[in-house]
N, C-alpha and C. Protein backbone atom coordinates (compact mmCIF):
# COMPACT_ATOMS: atom_id res chain seq x y z
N UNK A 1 0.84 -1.17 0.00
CA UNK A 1 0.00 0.00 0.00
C UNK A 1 0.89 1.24 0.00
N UNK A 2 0.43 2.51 -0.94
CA UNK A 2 1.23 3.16 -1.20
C UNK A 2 1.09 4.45 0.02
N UNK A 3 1.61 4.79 0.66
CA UNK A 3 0.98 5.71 1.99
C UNK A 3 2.21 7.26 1.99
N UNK A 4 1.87 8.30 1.39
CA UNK A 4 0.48 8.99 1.34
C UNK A 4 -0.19 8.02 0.43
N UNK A 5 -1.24 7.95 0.35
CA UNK A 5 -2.48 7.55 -1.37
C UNK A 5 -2.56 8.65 -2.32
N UNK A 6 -2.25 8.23 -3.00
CA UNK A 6 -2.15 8.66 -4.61
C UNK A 6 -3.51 10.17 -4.73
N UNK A 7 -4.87 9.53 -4.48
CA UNK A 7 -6.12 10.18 -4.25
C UNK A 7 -5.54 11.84 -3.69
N UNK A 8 -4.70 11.44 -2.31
CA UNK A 8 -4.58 12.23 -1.05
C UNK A 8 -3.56 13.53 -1.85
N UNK A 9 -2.70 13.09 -2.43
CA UNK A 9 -1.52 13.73 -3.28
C UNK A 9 -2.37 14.43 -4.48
N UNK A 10 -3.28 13.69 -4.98
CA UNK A 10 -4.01 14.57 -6.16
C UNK A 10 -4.48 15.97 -5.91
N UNK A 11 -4.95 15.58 -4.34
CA UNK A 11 -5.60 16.72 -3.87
C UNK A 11 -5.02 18.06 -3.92
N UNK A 12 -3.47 17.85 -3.75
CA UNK A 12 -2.30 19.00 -3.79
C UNK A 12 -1.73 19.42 -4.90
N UNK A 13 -1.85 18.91 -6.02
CA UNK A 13 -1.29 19.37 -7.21
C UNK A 13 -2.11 19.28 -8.29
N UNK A 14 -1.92 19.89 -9.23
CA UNK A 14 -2.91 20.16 -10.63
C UNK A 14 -3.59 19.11 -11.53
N UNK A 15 -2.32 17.67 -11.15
CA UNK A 15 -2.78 16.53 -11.88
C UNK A 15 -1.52 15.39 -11.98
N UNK A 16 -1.65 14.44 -12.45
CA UNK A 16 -0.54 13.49 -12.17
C UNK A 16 0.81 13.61 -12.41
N UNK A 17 0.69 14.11 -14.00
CA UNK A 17 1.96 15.29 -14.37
C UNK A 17 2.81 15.59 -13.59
N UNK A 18 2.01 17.20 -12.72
CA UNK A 18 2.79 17.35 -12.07
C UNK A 18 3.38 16.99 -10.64
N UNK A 19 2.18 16.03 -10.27
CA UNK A 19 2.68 15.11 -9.03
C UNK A 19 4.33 14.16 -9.45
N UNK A 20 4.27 13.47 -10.67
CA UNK A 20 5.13 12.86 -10.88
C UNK A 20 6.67 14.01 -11.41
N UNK A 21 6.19 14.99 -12.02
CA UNK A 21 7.51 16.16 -11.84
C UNK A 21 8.12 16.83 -11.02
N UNK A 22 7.07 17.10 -9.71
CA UNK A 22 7.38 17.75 -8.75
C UNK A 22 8.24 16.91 -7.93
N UNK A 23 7.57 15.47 -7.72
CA UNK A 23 8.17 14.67 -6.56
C UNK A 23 9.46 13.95 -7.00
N UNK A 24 9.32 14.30 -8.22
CA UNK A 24 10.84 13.70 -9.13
C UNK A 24 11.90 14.47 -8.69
N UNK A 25 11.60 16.14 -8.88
CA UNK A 25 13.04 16.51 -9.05
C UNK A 25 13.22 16.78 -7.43
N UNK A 26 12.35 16.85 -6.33
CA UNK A 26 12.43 16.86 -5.29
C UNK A 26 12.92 15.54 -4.47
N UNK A 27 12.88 14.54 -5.14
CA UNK A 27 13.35 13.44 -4.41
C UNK A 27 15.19 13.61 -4.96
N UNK A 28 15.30 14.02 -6.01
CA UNK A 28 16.44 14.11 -6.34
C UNK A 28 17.27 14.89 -5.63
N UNK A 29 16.57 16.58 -5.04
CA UNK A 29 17.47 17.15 -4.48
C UNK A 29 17.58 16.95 -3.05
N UNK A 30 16.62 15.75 -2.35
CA UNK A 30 17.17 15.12 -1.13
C UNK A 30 18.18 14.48 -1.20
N UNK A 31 18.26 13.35 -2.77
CA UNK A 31 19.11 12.82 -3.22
C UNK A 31 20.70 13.59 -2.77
N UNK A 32 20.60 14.40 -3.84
CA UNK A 32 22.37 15.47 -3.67
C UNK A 32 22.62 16.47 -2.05
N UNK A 33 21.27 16.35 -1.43
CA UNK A 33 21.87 16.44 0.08
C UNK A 33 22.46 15.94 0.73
N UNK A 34 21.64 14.28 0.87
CA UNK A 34 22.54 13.40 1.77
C UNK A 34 23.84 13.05 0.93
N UNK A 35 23.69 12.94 -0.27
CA UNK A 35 25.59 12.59 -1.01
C UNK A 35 26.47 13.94 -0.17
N UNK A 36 26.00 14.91 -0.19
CA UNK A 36 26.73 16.53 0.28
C UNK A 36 26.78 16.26 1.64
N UNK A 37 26.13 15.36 2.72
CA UNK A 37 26.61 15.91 3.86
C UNK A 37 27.83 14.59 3.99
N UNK A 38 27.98 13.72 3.40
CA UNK A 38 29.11 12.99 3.40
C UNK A 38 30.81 13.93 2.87
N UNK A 39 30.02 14.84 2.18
CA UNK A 39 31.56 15.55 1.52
C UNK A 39 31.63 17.22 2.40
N UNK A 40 30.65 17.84 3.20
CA UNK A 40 30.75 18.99 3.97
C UNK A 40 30.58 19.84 3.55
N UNK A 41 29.35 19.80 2.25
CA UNK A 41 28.97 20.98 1.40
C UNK A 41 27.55 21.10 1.42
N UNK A 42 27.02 21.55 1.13
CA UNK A 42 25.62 22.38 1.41
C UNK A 42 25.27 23.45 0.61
N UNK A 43 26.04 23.09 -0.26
CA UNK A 43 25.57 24.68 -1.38
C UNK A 43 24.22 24.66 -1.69
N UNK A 44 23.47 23.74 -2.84
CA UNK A 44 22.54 23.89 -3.83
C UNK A 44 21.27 22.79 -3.28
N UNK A 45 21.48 22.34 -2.01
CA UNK A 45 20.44 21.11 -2.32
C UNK A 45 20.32 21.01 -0.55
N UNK A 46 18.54 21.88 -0.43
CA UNK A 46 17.96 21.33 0.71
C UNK A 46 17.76 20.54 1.38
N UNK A 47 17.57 20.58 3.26
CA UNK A 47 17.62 19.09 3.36
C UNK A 47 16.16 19.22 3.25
N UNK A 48 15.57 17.67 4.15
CA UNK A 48 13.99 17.12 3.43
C UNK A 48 13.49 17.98 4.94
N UNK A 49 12.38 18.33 4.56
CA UNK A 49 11.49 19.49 5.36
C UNK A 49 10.29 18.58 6.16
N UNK A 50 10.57 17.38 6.16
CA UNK A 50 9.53 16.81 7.41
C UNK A 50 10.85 15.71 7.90
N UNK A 51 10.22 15.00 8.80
CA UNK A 51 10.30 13.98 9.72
C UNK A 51 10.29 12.49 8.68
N UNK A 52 10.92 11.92 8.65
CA UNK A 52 10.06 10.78 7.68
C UNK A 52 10.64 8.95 8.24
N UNK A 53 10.11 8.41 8.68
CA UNK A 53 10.59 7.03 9.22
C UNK A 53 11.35 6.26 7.40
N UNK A 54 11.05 6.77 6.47
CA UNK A 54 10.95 5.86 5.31
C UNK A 54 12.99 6.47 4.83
N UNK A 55 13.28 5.47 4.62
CA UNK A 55 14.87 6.18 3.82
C UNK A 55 14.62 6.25 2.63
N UNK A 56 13.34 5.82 2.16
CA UNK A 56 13.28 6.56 0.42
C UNK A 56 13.22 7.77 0.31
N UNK A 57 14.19 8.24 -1.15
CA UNK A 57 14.38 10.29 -0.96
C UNK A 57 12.58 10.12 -1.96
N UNK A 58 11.93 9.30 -2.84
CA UNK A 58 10.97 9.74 -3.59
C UNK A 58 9.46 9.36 -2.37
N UNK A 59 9.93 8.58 -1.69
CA UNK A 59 8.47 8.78 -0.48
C UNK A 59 8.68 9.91 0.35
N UNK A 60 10.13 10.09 0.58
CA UNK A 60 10.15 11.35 1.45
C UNK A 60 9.94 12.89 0.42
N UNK A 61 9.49 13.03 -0.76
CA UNK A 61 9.14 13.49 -1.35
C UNK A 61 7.71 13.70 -1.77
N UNK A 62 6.64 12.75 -1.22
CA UNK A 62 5.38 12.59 -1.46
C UNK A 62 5.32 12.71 -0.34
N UNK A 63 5.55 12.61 0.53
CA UNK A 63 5.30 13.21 2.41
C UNK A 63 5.39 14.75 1.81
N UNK A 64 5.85 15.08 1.62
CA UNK A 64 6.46 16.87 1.47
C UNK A 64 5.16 17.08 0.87
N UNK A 65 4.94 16.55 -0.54
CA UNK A 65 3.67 16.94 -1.03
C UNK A 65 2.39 16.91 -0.55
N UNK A 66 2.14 15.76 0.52
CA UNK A 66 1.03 15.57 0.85
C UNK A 66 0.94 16.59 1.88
N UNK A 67 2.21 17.03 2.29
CA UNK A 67 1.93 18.00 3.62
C UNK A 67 1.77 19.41 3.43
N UNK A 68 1.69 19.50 2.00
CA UNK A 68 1.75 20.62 1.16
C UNK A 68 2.91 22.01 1.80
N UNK A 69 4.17 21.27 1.69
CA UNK A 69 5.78 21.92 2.12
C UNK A 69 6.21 22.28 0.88
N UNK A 70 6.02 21.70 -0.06
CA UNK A 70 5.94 22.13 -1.56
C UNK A 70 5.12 22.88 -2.58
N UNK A 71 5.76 24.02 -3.28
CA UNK A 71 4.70 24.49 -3.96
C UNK A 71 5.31 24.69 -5.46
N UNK A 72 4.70 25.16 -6.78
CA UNK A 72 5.57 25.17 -7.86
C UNK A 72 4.92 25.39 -8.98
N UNK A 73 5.37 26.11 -9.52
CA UNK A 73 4.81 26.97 -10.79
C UNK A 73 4.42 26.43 -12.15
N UNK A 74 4.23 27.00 -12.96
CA UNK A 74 4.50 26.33 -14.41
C UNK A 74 5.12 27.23 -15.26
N UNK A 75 6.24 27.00 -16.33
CA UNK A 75 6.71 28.28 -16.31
C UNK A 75 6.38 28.37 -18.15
N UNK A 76 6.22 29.25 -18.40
CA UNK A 76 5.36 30.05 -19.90
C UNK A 76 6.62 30.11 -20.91
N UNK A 77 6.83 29.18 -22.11
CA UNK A 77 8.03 29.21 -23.14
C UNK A 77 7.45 29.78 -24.35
């Protein structure tokens, strides 16, 4: 079972799209945090903004969303 639920996450973003873009590049930049606190840098990449029992960076990325810690634009080309 997928926990947040999929349903619960819809509720926060525009549509699956951008559920699956948002929580992508956000799981990624938990990703280049924890690699950064092994090397003592901290430039470009936040750490994760909740609590999360799970060591996945893409569930700890749908926690963020469901808790609506995330927000994000669309940008006009």
């Amino acid at each position: 079972m997928i926990d947040p639920r999929v349903d619960r996450l819809l509720e926060c973003v525009d549509s699956r799209y951008a559920l699956v873009i948002v929580a992508a590049k956000r799981a990624r930049q938990i990703n280049n945090y924890h690699h950064m606190l092994g090397e003592g840098s901290f430039d470009e990449a936040p750490p994760p903004m909740i609590e999360s029992r799970s060591k996945n960076y893409l569930t700890m990325a749908l926690e963020e969303v469901a808790q609506n810690k995330l927000s994000y634009e669309y940008k006009q080309y």
